[in-house]
Protein backbone atom coordinates (compact mmCIF):
# COMPACT_ATOMS: atom_id res chain seq x y z
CA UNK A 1 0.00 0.00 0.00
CA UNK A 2 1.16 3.29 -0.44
CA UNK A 3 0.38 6.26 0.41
CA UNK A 4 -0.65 8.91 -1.92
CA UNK A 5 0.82 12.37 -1.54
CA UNK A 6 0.11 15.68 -2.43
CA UNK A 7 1.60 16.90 -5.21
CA UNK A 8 3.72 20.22 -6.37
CA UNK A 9 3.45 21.48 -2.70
CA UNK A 10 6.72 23.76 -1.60
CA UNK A 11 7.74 21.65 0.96
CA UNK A 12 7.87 17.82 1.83
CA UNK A 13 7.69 17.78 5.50
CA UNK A 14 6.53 21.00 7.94
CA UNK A 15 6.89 20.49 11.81
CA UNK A 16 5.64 23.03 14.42
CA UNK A 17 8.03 23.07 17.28
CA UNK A 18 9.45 24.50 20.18
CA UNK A 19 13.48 25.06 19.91
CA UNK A 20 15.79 25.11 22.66
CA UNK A 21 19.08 24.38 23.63
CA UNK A 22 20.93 21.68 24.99
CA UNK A 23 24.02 21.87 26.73
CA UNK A 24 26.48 18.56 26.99
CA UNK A 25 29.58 17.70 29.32
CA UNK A 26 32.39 16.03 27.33
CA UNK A 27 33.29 13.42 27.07
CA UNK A 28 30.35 11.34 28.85
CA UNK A 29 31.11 13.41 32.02
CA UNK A 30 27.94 13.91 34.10
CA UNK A 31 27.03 17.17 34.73
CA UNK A 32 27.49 17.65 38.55
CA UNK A 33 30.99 17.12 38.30
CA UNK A 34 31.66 18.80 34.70
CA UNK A 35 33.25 22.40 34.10
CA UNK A 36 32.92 21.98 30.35
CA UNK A 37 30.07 21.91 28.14
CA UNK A 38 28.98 22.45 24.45
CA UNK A 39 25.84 23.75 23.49
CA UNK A 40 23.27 22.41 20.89
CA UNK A 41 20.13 23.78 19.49
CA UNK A 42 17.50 20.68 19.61
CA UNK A 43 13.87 20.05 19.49
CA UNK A 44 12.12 16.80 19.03
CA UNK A 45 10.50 17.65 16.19
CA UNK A 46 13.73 19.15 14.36
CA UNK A 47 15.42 15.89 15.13
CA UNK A 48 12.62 14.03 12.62
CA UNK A 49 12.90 16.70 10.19
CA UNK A 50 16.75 16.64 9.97
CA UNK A 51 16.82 13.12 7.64
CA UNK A 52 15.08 14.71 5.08
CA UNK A 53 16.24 18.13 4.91
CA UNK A 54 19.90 17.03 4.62
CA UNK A 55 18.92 14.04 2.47
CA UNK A 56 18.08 17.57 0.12
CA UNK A 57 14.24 17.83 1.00
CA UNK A 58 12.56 21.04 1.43
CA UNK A 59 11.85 21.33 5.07
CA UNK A 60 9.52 23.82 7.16
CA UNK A 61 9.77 24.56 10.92
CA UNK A 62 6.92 26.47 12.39
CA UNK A 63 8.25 27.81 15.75
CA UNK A 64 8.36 31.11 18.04
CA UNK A 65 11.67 33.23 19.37
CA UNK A 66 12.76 35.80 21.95
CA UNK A 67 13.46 38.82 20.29
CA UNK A 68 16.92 40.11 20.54
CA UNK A 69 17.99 37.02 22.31
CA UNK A 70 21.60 35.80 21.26
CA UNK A 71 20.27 32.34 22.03
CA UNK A 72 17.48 32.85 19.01
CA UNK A 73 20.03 33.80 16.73
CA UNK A 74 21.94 30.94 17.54
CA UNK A 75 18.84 28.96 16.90
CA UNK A 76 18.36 30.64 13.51
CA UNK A 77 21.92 29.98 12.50
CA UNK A 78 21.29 26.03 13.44
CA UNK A 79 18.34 25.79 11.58
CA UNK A 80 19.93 26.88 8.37
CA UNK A 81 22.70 24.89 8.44
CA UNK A 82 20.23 22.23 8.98
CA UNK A 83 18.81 23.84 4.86
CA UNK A 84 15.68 23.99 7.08
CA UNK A 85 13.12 27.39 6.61
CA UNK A 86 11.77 28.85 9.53
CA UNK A 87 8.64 31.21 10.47
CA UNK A 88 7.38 32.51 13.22
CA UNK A 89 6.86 35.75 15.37
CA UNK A 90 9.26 37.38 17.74
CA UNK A 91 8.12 37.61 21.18
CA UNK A 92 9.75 40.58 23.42
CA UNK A 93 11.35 38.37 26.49
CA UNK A 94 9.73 40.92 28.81
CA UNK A 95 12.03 41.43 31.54
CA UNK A 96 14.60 39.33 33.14
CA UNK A 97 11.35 36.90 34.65
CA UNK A 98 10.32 36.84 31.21
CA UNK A 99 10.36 34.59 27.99
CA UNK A 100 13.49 32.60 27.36
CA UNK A 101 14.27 29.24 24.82
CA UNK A 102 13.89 25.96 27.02
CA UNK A 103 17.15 24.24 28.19
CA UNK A 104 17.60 20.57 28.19
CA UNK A 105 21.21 19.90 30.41
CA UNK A 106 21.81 16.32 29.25
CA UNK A 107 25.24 14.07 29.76
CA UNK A 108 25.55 10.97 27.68
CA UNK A 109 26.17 8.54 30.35
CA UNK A 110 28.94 5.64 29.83
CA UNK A 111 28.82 1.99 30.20
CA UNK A 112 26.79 1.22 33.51
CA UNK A 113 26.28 5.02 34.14
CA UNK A 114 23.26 5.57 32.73
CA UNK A 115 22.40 9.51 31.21
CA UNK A 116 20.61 11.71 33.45
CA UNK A 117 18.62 14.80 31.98
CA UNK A 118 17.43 17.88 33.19
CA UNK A 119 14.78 19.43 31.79
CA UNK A 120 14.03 23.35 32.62
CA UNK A 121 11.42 24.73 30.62
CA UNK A 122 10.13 27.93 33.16
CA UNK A 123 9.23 30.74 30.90
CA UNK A 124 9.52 28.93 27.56
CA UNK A 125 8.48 30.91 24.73
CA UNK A 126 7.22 27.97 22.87
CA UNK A 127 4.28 27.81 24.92
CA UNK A 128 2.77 31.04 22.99
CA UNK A 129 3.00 29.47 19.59
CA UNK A 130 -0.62 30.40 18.40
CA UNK A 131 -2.55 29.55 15.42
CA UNK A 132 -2.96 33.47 14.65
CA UNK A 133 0.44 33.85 14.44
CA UNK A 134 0.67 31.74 11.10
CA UNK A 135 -1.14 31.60 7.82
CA UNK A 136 -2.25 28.34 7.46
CA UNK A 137 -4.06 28.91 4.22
CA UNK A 138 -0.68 30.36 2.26
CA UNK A 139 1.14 27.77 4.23
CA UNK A 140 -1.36 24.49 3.19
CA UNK A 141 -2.80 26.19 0.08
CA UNK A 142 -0.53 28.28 -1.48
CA UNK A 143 2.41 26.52 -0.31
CA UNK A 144 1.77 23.36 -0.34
CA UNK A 145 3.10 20.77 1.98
CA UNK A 146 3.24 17.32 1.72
CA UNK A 147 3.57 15.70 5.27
CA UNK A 148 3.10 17.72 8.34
CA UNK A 149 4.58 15.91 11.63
CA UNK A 150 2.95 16.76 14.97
CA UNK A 151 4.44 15.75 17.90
CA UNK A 152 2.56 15.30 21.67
CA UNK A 153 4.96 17.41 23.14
CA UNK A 154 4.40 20.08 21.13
CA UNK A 155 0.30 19.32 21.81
CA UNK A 156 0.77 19.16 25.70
CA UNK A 157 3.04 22.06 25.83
CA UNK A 158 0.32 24.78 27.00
CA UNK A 159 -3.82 25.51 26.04
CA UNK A 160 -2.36 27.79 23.34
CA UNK A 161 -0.05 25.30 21.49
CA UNK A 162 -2.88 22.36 22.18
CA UNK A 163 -5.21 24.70 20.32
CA UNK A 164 -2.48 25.54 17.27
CA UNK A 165 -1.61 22.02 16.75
CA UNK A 166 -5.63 21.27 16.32
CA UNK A 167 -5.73 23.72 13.79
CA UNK A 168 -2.99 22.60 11.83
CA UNK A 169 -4.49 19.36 11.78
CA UNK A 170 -7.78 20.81 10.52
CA UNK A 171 -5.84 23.22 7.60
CA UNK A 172 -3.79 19.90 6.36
CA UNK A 173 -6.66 17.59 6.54
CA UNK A 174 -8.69 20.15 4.64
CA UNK A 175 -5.61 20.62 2.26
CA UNK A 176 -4.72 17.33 1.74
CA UNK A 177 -1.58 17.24 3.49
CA UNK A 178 -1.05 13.67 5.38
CA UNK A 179 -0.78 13.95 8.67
CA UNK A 180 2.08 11.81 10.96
CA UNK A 181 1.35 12.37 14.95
CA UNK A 182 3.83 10.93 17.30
CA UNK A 183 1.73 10.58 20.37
CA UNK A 184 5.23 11.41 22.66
CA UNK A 185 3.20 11.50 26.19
CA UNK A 186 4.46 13.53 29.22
CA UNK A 187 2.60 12.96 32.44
CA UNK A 188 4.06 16.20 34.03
CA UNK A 189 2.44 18.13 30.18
CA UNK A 190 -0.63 16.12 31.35
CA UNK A 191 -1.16 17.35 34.71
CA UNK A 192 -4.85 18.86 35.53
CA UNK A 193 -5.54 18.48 31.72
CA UNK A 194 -6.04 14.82 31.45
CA UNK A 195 -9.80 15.20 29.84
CA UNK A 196 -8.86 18.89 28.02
CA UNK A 197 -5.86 16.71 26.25
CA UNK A 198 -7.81 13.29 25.63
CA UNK A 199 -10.20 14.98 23.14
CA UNK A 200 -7.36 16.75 21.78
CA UNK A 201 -5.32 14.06 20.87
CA UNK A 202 -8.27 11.64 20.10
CA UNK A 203 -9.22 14.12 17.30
CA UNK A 204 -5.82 14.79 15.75
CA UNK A 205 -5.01 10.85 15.88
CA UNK A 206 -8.64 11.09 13.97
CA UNK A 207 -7.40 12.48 11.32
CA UNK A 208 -3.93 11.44 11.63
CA UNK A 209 -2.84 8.82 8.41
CA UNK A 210 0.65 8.01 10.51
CA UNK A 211 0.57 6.93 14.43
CA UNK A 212 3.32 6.62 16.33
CA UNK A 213 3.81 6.03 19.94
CA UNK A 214 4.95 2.96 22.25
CA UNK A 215 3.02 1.09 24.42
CA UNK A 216 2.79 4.07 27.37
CA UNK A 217 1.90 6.19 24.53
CA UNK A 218 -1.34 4.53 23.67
CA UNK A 219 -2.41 3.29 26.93
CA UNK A 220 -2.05 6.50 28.76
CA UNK A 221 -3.06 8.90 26.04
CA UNK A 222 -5.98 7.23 25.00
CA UNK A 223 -6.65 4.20 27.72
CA UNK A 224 -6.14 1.43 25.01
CA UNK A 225 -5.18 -1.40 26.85
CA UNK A 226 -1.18 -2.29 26.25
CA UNK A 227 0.58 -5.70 25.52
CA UNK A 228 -0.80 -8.65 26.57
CA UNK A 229 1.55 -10.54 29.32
CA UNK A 230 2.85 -13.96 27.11
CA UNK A 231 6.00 -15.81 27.27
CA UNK A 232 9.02 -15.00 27.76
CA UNK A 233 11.48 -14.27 24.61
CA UNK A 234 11.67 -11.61 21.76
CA UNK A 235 8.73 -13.04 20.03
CA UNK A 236 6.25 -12.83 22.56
CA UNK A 237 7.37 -9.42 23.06
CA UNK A 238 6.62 -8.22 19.09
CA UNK A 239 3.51 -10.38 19.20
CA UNK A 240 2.26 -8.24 22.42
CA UNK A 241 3.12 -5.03 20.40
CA UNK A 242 0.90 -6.70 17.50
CA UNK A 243 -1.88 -7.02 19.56
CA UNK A 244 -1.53 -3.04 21.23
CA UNK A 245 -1.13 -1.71 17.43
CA UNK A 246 -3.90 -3.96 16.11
CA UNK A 247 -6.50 -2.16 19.16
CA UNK A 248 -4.79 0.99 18.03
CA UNK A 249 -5.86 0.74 14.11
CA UNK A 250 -9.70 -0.62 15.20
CA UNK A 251 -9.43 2.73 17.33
CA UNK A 252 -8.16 5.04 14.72
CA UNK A 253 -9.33 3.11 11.53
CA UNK A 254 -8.20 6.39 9.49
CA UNK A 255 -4.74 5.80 9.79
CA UNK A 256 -2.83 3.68 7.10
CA UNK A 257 0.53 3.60 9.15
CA UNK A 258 1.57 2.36 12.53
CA UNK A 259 4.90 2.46 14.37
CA UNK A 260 6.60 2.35 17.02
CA UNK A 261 10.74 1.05 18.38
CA UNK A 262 11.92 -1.54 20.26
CA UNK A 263 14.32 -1.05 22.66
CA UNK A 264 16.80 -2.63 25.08
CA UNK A 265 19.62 -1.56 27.02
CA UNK A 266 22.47 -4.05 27.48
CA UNK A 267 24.93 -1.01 28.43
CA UNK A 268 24.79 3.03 27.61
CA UNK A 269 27.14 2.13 24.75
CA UNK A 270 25.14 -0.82 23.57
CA UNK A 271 21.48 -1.40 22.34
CA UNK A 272 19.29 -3.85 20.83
CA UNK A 273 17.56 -1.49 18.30
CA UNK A 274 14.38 -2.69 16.37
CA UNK A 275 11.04 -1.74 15.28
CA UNK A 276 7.66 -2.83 14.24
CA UNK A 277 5.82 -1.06 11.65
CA UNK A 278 2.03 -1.88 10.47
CA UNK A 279 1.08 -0.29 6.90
CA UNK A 280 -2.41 -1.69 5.96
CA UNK A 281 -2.93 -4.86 6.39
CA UNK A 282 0.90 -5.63 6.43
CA UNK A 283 3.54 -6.45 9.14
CA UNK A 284 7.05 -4.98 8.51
CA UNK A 285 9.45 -5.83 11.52
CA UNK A 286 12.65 -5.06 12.19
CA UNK A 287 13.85 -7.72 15.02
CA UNK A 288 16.33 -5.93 17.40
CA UNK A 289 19.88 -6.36 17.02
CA UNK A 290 23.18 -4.75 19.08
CA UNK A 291 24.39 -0.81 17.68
CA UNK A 292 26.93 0.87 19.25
CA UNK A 293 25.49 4.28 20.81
CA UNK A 294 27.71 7.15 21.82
CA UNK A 295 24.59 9.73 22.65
CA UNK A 296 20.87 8.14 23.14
CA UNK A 297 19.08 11.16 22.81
CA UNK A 298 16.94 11.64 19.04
CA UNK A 299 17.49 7.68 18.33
CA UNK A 300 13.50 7.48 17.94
CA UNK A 301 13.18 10.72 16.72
CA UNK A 302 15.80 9.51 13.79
CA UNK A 303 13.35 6.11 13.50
CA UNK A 304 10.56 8.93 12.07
CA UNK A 305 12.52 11.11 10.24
CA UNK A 306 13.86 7.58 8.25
CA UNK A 307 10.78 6.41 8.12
CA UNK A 308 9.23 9.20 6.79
CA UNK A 309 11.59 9.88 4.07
CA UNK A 310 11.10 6.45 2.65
CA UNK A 311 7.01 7.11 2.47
CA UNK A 312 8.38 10.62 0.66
CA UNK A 313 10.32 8.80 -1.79
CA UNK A 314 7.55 6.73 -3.04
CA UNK A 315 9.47 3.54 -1.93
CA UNK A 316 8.10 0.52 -1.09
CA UNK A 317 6.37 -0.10 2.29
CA UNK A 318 9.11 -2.82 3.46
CA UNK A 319 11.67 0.15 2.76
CA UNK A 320 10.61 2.36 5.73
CA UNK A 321 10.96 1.12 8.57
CA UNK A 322 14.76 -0.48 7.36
CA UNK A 323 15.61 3.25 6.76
CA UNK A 324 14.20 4.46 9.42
CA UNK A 325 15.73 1.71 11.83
CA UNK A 326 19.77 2.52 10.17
CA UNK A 327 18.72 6.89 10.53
CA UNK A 328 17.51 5.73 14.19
CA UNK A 329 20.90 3.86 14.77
CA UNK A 330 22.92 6.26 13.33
CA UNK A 331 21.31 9.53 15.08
CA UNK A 332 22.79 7.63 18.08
CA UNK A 333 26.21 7.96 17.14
CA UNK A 334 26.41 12.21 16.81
CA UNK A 335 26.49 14.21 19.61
CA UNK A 336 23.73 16.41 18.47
CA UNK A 337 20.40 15.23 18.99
CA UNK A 338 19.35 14.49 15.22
CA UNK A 339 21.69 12.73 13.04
CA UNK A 340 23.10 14.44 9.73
CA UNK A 341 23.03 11.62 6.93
CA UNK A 342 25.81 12.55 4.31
CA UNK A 343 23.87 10.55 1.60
CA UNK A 344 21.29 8.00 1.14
CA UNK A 345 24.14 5.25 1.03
CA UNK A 346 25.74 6.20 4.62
CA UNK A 347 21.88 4.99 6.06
CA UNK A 348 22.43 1.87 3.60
CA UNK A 349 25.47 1.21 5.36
CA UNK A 350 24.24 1.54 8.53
CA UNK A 351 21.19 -0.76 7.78
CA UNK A 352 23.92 -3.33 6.29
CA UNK A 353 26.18 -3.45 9.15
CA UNK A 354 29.24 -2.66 6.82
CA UNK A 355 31.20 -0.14 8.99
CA UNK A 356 33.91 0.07 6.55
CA UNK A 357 36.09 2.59 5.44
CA UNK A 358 34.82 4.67 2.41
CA UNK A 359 38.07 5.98 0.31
């Protein structure tokens, strides 16, 4: 099955997101007892979108920044590089108290250390991001896109952003732009507005033609019961997350694509990477097997971003998740958050296991 895109729209993929920074010790160093750190610009949502921009896609981001703020511009500059476009209003920071870009501190971990992150988000401007800040009928009409990717985090983030990512599902459902929503659930986003968010997400995943979320996802977004308990062994374990996705397509029947990762830690350095991917009726699975991670952070974000470069390349439905898996595996290896694919062959590599040199 594939799935039919729009056609002679500006840009392939569009994600509304919040940017921030994140700042890293070297060298695996946690961050109590670090002096030295480098600082990234990172989002989610930028992490997916970085496999097809530099795989030479034309790539949106709809976001918000503090005017005058040196950390903006560094934003801007990031984005760029990325060959990403950008839009979105300038928002004066206020006064000292005011408006500021989130900051995720984040060490890598090593070997039995595991990563610890710290997320503060007080005063993030990314909470204003409002539907009357954009132009959704230049940007889905005129435009054009092709894909837009909304992401939980972006939906939980505040009432305002909740309401903006509804109406961009409305404008690209009315536009016929396909719609991927990774469910990304954050009981601390959730807080007080368990019922407000329900109906929100239940009638973006509506619409949605690409779910994504893991087992937590599902069950605690929507109360779809998770995978059933059956023996022991990798098997059992992709036949539970059969079952969950199964309830999840009779509960969203709209949707022609279903995914989600597999996961397990042997060490910080070493993971069993796989994934499970249902596009109509069919079952594509990727069963884990051992990559070598230097930085965890944007490995599933990388899984979309592959995955939905192969449904923008017209490829065949088998094709997706195997790219997404080897852009997954190789995000893992860069220090930033998203991985930067040289070429289409590098993720070919990666899928193969041939860690060669290239003269």
């Amino acid at each position: 099955m594939s799935i039919e895109l729009k056609q002679n729209c500006k840009y392939a993929l569009l994600v509304p997101t919040s940017m921030g920074i994140r700042i890293t010790p070297e060298n695996g160093q946690p961050v109590h007892t670090s002096d030295r750190f480098t600082m990234y610009a990172t989002s989610a949502e930028t992490n997916v979108a970085s496999i097809p921009s530099y795989l030479g896609m034309p790539v949106k981001v709809l976001t918000t920044f503090v005017k005058g703020s040196p950390i903006a511009q560094f934003i801007k500059n990031n984005l760029r590089s990325r060959g990403m476009d950008y839009e979105g209003p300038e928002v004066e920071q206020g006064d000292p108290w005011g408006f500021r870009h989130q900051i995720n501190i984040a060490d890598s971990g090593y070997g039995s250390r595991g990563p610890r992150v710290w997320n503060d988000r007080a005063g993030e401007v990314g909470r204003t991001l409002s539907v009357n800040d954009f132009d959704l009928e230049r940007i889905f009409g005129q435009e054009g896109v092709q894909i837009v990717h909304l992401s939980g985090l972006i939906g939980a983030l505040s009432p305002e952003t909740s309401q903006f990512c509804l109406e961009i599902a409305r404008a690209a459902k009315k536009h016929g732009t396909k719609i991927s929503f990774d469910l990304n659930y954050r009981a601390s986003f959730w807080k007080g507005r368990e019922k407000e968010l329900r109906a929100n997400f239940t009638e973006i995943a509506s619409v949605a033609d690409i779910l994504i979320g893991n087992e937590e996802d599902f069950q605690l977004c929507f109360g779809i019961e998770g995978p059933e308990a059956g023996g022991e062994g990798l098997a059992a374990k992709i036949e539970g997350f059969k079952g969950l996705i199964t309830r999840v397509k009779e509960t969203f029947p709209n949707a022609t694509v279903f995914a989600t990762t597999l996961r397990e830690v042997v060490s910080v350095n070493e993971h069993l990477w796989g994934a499970i991917m249902l596009e109509g009726e069919n079952w594509h699975v990727v069963e884990p097997r051992a990559i070598h991670v230097l930085d965890r952070i944007g490995g599933g974000d990388g899984y979309v971003g592959g995955m939905l470069y192969g449904i923008l390349k017209g490829w065949e439905p088998a094709k997706w998740p195997q790219f997404g898996w080897a852009t997954g595996a190789l995000a893992t290896t860069f220090l930033t958050d998203y991985a930067q694919p040289a070429d289409e062959e590098m993720v070919w590599s990666v899928w193969k296991g041939n860690a060669r040199v290239k003269r």
